[in-house]
Protein backbone atom coordinates (compact mmCIF):
# COMPACT_ATOMS: atom_id res chain seq x y z
CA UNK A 1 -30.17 3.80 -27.57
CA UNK A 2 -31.46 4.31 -24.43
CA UNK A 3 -33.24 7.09 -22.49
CA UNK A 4 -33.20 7.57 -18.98
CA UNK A 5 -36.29 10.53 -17.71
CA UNK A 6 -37.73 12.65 -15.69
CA UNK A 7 -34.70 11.57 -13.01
CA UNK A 8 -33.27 13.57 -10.41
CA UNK A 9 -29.40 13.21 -11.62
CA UNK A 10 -26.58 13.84 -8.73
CA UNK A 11 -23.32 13.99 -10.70
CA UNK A 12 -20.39 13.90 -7.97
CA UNK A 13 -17.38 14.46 -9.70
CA UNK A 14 -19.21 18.25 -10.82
CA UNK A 15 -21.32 18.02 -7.68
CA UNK A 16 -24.01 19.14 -10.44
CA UNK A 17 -27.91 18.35 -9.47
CA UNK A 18 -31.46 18.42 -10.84
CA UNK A 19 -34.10 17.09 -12.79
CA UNK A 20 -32.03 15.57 -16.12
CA UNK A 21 -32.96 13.11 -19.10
CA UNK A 22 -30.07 11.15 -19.54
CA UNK A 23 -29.60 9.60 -23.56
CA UNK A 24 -27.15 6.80 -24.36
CA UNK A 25 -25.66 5.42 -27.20
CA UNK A 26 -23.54 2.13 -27.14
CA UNK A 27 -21.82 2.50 -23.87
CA UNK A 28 -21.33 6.18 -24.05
CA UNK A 29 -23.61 8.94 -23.03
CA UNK A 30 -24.81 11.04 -26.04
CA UNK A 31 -26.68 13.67 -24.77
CA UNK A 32 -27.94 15.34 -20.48
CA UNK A 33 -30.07 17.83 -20.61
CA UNK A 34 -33.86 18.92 -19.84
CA UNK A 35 -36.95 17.44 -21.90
CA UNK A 36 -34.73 15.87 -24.33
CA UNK A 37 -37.26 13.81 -27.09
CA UNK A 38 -37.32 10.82 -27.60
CA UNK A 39 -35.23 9.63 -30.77
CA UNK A 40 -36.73 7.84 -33.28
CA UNK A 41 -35.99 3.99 -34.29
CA UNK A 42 -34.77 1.90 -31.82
CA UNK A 43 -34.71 2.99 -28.21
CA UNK A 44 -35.43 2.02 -24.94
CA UNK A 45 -37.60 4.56 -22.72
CA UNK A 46 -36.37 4.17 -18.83
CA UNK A 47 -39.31 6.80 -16.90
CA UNK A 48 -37.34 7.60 -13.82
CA UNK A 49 -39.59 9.64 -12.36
CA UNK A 50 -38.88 9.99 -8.21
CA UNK A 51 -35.83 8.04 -8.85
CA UNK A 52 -31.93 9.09 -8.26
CA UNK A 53 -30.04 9.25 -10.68
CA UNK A 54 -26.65 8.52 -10.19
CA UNK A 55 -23.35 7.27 -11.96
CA UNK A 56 -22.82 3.33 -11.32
CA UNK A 57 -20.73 2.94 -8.24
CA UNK A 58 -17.26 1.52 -8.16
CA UNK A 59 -16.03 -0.75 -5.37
CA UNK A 60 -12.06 -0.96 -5.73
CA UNK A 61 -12.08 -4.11 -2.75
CA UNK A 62 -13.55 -7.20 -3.50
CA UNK A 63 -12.74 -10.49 -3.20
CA UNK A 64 -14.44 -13.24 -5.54
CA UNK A 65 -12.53 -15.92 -4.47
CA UNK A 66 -11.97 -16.95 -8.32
CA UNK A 67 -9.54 -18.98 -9.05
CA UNK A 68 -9.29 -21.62 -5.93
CA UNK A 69 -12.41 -21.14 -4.24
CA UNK A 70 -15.82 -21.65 -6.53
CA UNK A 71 -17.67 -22.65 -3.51
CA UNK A 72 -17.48 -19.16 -1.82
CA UNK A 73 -17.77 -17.14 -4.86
CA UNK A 74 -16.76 -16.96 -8.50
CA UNK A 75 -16.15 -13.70 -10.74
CA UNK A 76 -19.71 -15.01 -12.17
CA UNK A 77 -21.61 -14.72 -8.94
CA UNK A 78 -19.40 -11.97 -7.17
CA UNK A 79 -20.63 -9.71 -10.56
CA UNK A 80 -24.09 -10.23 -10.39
CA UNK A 81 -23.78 -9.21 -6.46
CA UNK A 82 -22.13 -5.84 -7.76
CA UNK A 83 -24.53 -5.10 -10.00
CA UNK A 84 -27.57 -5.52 -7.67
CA UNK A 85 -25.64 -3.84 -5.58
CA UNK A 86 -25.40 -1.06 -7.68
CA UNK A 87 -21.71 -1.14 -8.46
CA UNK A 88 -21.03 -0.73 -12.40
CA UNK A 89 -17.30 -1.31 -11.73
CA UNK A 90 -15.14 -3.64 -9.04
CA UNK A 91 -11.57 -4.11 -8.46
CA UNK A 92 -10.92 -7.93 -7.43
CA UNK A 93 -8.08 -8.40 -5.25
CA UNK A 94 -5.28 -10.97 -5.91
CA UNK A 95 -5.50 -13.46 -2.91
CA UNK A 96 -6.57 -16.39 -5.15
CA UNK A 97 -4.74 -19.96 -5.31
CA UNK A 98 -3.23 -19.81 -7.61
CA UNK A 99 -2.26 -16.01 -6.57
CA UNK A 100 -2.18 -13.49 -9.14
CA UNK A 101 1.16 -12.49 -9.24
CA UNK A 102 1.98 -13.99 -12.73
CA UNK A 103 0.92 -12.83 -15.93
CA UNK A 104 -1.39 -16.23 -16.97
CA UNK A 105 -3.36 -15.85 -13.77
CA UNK A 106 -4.54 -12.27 -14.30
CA UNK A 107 -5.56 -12.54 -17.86
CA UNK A 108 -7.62 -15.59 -17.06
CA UNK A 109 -9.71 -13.50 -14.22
CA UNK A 110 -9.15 -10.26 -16.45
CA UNK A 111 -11.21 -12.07 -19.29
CA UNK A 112 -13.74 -14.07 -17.19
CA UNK A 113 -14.47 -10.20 -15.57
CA UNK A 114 -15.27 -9.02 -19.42
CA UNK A 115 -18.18 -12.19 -19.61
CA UNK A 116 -19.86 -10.37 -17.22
CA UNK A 117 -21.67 -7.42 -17.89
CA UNK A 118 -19.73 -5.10 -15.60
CA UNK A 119 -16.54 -3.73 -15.54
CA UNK A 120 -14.36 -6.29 -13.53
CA UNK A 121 -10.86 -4.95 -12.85
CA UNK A 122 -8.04 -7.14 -10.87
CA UNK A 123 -4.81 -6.18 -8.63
CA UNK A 124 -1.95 -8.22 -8.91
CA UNK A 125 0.12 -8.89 -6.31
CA UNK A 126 3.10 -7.22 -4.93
CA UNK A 127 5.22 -10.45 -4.12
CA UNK A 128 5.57 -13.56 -5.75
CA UNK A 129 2.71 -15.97 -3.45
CA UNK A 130 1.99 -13.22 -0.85
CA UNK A 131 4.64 -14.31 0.85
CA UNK A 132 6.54 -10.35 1.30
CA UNK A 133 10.09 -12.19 0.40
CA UNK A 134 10.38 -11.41 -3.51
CA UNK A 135 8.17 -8.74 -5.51
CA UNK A 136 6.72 -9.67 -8.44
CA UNK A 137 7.40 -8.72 -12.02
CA UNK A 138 5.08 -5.42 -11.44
CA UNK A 139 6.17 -3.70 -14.76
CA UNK A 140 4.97 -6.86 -16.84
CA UNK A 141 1.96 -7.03 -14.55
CA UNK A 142 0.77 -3.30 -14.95
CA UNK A 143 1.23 -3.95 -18.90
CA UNK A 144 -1.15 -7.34 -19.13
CA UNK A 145 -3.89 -4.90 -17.36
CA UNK A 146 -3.18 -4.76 -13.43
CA UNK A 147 -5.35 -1.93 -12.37
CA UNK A 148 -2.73 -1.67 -8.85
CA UNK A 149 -0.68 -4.32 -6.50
CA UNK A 150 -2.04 -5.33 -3.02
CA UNK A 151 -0.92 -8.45 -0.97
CA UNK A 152 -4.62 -7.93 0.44
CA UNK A 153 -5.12 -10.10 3.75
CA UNK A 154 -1.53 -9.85 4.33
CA UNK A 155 0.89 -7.11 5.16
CA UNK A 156 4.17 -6.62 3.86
CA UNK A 157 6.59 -6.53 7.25
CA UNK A 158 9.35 -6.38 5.41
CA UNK A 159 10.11 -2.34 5.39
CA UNK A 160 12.99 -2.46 2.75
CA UNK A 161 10.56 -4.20 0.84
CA UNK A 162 7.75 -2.31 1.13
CA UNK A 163 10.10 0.78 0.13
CA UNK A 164 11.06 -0.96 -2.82
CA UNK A 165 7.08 -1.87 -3.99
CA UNK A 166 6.47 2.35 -3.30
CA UNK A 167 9.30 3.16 -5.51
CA UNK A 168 8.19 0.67 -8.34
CA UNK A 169 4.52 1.64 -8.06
CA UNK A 170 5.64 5.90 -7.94
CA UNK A 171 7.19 4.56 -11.96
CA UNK A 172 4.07 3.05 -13.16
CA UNK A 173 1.58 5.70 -11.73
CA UNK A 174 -0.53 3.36 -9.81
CA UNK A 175 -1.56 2.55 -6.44
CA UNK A 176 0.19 0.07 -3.89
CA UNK A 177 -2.46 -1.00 -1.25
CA UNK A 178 -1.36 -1.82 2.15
CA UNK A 179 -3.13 -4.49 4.67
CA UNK A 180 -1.97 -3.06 7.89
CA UNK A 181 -1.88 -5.39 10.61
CA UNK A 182 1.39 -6.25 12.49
CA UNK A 183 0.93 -10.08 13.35
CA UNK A 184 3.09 -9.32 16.38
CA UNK A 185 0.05 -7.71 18.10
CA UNK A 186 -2.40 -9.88 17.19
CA UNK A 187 -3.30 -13.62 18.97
CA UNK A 188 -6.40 -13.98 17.52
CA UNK A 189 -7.37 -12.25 14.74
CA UNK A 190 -10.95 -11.07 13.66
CA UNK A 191 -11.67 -9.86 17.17
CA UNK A 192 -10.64 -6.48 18.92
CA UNK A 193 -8.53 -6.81 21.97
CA UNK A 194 -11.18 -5.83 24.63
CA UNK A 195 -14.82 -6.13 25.38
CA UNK A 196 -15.21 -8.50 22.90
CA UNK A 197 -12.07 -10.80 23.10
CA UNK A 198 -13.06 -10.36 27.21
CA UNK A 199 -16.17 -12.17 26.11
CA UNK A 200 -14.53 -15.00 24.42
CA UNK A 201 -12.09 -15.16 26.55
CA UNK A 202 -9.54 -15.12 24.01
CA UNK A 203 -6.90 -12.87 23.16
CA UNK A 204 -7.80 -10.77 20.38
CA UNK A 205 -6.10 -7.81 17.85
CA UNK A 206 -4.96 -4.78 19.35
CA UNK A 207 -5.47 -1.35 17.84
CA UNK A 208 -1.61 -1.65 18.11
CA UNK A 209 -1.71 -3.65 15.16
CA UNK A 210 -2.57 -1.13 12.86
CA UNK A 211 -1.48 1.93 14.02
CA UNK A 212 2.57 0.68 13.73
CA UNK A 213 1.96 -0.19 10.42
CA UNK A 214 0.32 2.76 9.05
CA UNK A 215 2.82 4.94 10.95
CA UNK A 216 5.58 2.94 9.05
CA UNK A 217 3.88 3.05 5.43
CA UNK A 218 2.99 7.08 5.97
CA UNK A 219 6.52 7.98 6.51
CA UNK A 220 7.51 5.40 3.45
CA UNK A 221 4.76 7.24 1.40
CA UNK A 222 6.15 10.69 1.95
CA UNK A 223 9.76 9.72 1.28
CA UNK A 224 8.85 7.69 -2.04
CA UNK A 225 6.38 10.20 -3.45
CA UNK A 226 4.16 7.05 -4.48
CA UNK A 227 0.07 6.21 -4.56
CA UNK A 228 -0.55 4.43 -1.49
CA UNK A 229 -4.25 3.27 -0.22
CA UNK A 230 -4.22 2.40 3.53
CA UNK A 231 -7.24 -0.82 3.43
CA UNK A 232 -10.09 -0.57 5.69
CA UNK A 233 -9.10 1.55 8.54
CA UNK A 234 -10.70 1.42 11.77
CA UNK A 235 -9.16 2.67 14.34
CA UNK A 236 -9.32 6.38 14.97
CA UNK A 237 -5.25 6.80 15.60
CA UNK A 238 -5.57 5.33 11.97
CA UNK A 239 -7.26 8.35 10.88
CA UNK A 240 -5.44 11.29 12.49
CA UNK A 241 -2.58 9.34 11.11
CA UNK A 242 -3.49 9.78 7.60
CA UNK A 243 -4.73 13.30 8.19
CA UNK A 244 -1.77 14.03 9.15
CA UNK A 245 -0.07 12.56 6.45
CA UNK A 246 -1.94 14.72 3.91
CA UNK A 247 -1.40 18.01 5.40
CA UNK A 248 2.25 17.30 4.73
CA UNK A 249 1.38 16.47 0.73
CA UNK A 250 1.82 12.43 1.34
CA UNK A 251 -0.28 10.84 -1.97
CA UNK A 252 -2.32 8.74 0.28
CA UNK A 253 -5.63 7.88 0.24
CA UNK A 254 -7.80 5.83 2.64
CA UNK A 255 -10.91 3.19 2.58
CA UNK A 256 -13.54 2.92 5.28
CA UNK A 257 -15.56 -0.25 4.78
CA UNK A 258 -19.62 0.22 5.59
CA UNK A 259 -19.11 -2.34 8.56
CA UNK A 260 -16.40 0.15 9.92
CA UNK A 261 -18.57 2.72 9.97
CA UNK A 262 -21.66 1.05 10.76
CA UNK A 263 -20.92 -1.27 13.43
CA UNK A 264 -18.28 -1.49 16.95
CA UNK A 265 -16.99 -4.69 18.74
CA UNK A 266 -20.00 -5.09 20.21
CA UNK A 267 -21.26 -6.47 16.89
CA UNK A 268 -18.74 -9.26 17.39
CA UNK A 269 -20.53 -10.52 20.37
CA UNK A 270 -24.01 -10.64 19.19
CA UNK A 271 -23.48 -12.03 16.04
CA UNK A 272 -20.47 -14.36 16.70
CA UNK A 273 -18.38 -15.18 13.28
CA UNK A 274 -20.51 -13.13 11.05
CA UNK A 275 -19.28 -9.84 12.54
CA UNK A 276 -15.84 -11.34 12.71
CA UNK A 277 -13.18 -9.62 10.26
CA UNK A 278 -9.77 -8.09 9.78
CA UNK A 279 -9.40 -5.52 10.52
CA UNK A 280 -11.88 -5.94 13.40
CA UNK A 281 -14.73 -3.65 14.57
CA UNK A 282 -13.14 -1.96 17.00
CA UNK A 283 -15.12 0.94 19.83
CA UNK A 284 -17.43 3.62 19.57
CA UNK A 285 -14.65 6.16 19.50
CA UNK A 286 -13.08 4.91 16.29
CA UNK A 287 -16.67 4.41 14.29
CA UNK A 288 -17.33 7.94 14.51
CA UNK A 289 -14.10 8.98 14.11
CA UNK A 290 -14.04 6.68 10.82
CA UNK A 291 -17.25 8.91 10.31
CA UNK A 292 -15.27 12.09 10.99
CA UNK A 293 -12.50 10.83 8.19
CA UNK A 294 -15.11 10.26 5.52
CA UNK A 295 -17.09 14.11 5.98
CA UNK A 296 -13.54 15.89 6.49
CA UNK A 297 -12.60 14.07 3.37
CA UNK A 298 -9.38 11.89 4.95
CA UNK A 299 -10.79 9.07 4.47
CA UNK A 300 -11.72 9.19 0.67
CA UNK A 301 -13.08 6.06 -0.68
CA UNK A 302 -15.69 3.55 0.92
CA UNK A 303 -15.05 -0.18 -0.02
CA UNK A 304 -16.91 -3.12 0.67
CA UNK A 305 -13.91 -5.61 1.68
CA UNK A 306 -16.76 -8.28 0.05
CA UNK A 307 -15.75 -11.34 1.56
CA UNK A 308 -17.78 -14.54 1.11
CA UNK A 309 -17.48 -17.81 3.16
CA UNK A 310 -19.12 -20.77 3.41
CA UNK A 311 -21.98 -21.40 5.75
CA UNK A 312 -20.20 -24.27 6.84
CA UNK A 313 -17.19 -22.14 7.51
CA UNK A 314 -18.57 -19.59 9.23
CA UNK A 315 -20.67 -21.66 11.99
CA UNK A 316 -16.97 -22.74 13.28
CA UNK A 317 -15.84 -21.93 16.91
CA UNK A 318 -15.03 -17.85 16.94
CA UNK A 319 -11.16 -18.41 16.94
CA UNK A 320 -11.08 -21.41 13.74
CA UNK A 321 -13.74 -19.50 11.25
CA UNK A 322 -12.13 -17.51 8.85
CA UNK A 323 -12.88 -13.46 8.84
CA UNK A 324 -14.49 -11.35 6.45
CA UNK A 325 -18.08 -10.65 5.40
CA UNK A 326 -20.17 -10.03 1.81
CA UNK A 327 -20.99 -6.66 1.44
CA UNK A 328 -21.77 -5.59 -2.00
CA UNK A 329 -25.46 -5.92 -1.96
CA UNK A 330 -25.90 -4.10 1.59
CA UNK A 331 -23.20 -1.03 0.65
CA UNK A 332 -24.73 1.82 -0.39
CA UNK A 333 -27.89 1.10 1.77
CA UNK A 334 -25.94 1.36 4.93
CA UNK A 335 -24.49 4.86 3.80
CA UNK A 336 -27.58 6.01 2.86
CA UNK A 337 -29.18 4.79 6.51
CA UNK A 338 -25.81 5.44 8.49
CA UNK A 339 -24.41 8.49 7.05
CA UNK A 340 -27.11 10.37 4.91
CA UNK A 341 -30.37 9.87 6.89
CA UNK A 342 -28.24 10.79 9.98
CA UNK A 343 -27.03 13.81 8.41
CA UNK A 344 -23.35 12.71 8.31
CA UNK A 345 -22.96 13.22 4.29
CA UNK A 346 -25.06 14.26 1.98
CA UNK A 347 -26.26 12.00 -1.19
CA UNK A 348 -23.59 13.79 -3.28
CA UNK A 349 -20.61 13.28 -0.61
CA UNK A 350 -21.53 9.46 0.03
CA UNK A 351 -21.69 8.55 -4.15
CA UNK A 352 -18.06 10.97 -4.11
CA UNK A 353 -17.31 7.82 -1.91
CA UNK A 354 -18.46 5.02 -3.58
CA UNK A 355 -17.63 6.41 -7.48
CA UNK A 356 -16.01 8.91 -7.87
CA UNK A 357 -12.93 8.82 -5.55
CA UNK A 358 -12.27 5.38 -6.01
CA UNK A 359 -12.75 5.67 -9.63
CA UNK A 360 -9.78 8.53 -9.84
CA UNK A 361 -7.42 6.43 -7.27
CA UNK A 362 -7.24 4.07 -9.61
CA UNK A 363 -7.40 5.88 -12.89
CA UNK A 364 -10.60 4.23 -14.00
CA UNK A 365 -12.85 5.47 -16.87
CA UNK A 366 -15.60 5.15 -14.08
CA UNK A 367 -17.58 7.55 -11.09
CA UNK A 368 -18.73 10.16 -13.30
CA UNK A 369 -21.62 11.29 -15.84
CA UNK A 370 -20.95 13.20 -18.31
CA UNK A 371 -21.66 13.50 -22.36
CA UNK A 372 -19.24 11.41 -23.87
CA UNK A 373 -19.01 9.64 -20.55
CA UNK A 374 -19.13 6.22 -20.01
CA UNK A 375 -23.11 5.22 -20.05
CA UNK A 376 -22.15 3.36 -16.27
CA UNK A 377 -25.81 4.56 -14.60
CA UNK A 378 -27.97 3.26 -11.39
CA UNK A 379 -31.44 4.62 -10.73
CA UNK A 380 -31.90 4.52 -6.39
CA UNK A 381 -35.49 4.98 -5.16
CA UNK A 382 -33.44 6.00 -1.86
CA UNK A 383 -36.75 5.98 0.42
CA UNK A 384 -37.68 2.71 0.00
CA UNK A 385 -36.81 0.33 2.41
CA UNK A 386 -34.48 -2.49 2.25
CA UNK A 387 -34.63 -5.44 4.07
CA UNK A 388 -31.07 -8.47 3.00
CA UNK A 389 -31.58 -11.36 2.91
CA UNK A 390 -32.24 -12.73 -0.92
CA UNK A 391 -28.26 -12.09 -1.92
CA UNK A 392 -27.27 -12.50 -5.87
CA UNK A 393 -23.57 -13.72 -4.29
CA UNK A 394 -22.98 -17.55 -3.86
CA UNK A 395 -22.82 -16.17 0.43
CA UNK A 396 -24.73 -14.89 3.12
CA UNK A 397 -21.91 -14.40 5.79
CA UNK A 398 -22.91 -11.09 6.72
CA UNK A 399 -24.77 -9.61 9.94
CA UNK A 400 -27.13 -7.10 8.08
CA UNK A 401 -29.36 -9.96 7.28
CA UNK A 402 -32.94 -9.23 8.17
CA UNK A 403 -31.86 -5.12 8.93
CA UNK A 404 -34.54 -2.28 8.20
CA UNK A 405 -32.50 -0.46 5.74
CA UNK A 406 -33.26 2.80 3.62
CA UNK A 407 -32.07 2.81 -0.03
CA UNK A 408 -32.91 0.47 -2.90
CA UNK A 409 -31.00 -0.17 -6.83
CA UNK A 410 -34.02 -0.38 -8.89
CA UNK A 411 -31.72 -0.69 -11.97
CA UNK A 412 -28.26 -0.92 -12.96
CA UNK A 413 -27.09 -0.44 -16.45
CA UNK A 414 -23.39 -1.01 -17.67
CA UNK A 415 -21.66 -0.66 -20.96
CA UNK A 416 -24.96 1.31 -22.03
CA UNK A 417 -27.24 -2.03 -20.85
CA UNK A 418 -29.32 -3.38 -18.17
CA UNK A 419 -27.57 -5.87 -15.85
CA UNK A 420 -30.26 -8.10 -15.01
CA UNK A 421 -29.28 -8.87 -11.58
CA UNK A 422 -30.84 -6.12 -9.73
């Protein structure tokens, strides 16, 4: 047993607050309530005094690179990065090699996940080797344990296609999510077309890119009735987009990564290749209108995109170094210092965001506390300052490195234990 006191509990799914003891039993919670005493025999006393809290986040974009590419990340390393991070649960997304759009390939990451002490979930993908030609066998997929079906890094241009992958996904009662990003408007990727691909000299990826796509897979959305998740917006045409798309009762839901929201193209040229991703970091405009999406609630989830490289990668010229940066361990720090401290969100709102919503998109015992409830639990000490730089992930492409950041895990417990990688 374990009990957690004299913590000030935020519960988001209720929106319930206060000063709580929290008791666990196995890898449910028994008992929440005030003063409750300490049970006798075997149990482990967690004093939580000036600490938050809060139900263990849940991160439904990650990429750990396992199988095909141990030297950027395995499900090993990628887990212990959650859990500092504070995420209890993760959702790994299927652009391995081999990719995971066969049955053997997702029960070999689906049982590495359960060595890990968190809850590791996996995507399959929507066609056979990401290639948008041929979809894969979803209903067999969903059945071996597919928590959804993304082609993640890649989007599906074929529209009949795409239709079809809606229609099969509205059956199963699980989300389809869409990398949006027409190739036709991109010539480099990584980079937003202006100031920064001015400073480069290079072309770079429109705002275009996006916006046709989403418009496409909004109207597809609302015709097939299915769960769509539009990946890591960020441009604000994005947004209206989808807000639009919900006042007309489309089931769609929307990420926001903390880069997104945090940083603008400008980003790109200070830090060269570690501020270089896809979607890119686009103006000032769409960051706080990405802001705007996450208070007004149309942009419901915030996702890490966790994407590790190689040093060795990422010190390439701008246009050869692949995109993408970690973000696991850095997450809920840059929501408390971007969004909460600045009065964007409150505490409650950004853990909605980061467990709760994402928990419920994709149907995930997960984002909540509650007796009976999963015993998924991170204390915050959300004044202290954090300053990256000593990651648990194999990586360190990221640009927060060295940042003055507000917001620190001090534990993270899973399945009713403490993960010791926080």
């Amino acid at each position: 047993m374990l009990l957690i006191r004299n913590g000030y509990m935020i519960e988001p799914k209720s929106g319930k607050e206060g000063k709580y003891d929290i008791l666990t039993e196995g890898d449910r919670i028994l008992s929440i309530g005030k003063n409750i005493p300490e049970p006798q025999g075997n149990c482990r006393v967690i004093e939580a005094e000036g600490l938050l809290v809060a139900p263990g986040l849940v991160d439904v974009h990650v990429h750990f690179r396992d199988p095909g590419f141990p030297e950027k990340e395995d499900i090993i390393t990628g887990a212990a990065a959650a859990a500092r991070g504070g995420f209890t649960t993760v959702v790994m997304m299927a652009n391995t090699k081999p990719s995971i759009d066969n049955r053997e390939t997702l029960e070999y990451v689906l049982k590495k996940g359960r060595a890990t002490g968190i809850h590791v979930m996996s995507c399959a993908n929507v066609t056979m080797g990401m290639k948008g030609k041929e979809l894969t066998p979803m209903e067999e997929l969903a059945g071996a344990g597919a928590a959804g079906f993304t082609d993640d890094g890649i989007p599906l241009l074929d529209e009949a296609l795409a239709r079809r992958a809606m229609e099969r996904v509205k059956k199963l009662d699980i989300p389809l999510s869409l990398h949006e990003e027409d190739p036709q408007f991109i010539s480099n990727n990584g980079i937003h077309a202006g100031r920064a691909s001015a400073y480069y000299g290079i072309g770079g990826s429109s705002r275009e890119a996006e916006i046709r796509m989403v418009e496409r897979d909004l109207r597809l959305a609302l015709e097939t009735g299915a769960v769509v998740n539009m990946q890591h917006i960020s441009t604000k045409e994005a947004v209206e987009l989808v807000r639009l798309a919900k006042g007309q009762g489309a089931n769609v839901h929307a990420e926001a990564t903390p880069h997104h929201f945090t940083l603008t193209e400008d980003a790109a040229i200070t830090y060269g290749t570690l501020a270089k991703m896809n979607p890119p970091l686009r103006e000032e405009e769409d960051r706080l209108e990405i802001i705007r999406g996450l208070a007004d609630g149309t942009i419901d989830l915030i996702a890490t995109d966790h994407a590790p490289h190689t040093n060795e990668e990422k010190t390439k010229p701008i246009t050869e170094a692949p995109s993408g940066i970690i973000g696991l361990e850095t997450a809920l720090s840059l929501g408390i210092t971007e969004l909460v401290s600045k009065g964007y969100l409150t505490m409650c709102q950004l853990l909605r965001l980061m467990s709760t919503n994402p928990a419920n998109l994709y149907h995930l015992d997960a984002g909540f506390l509650a007796e009976g409830g999963p015993a998924d639990i991170i204390l915050i000490d959300t004044a202290a300052e954090v300053i990256p730089g000593d990651y648990a992930s194999r990586a360190s492409n990221t640009p927060f490195t060295g940042w003055h950041l507000k917001g620190k895990v001090v534990k993270t417990i899973a399945y009713g234990k403490e993960v010791d990688d926080t």
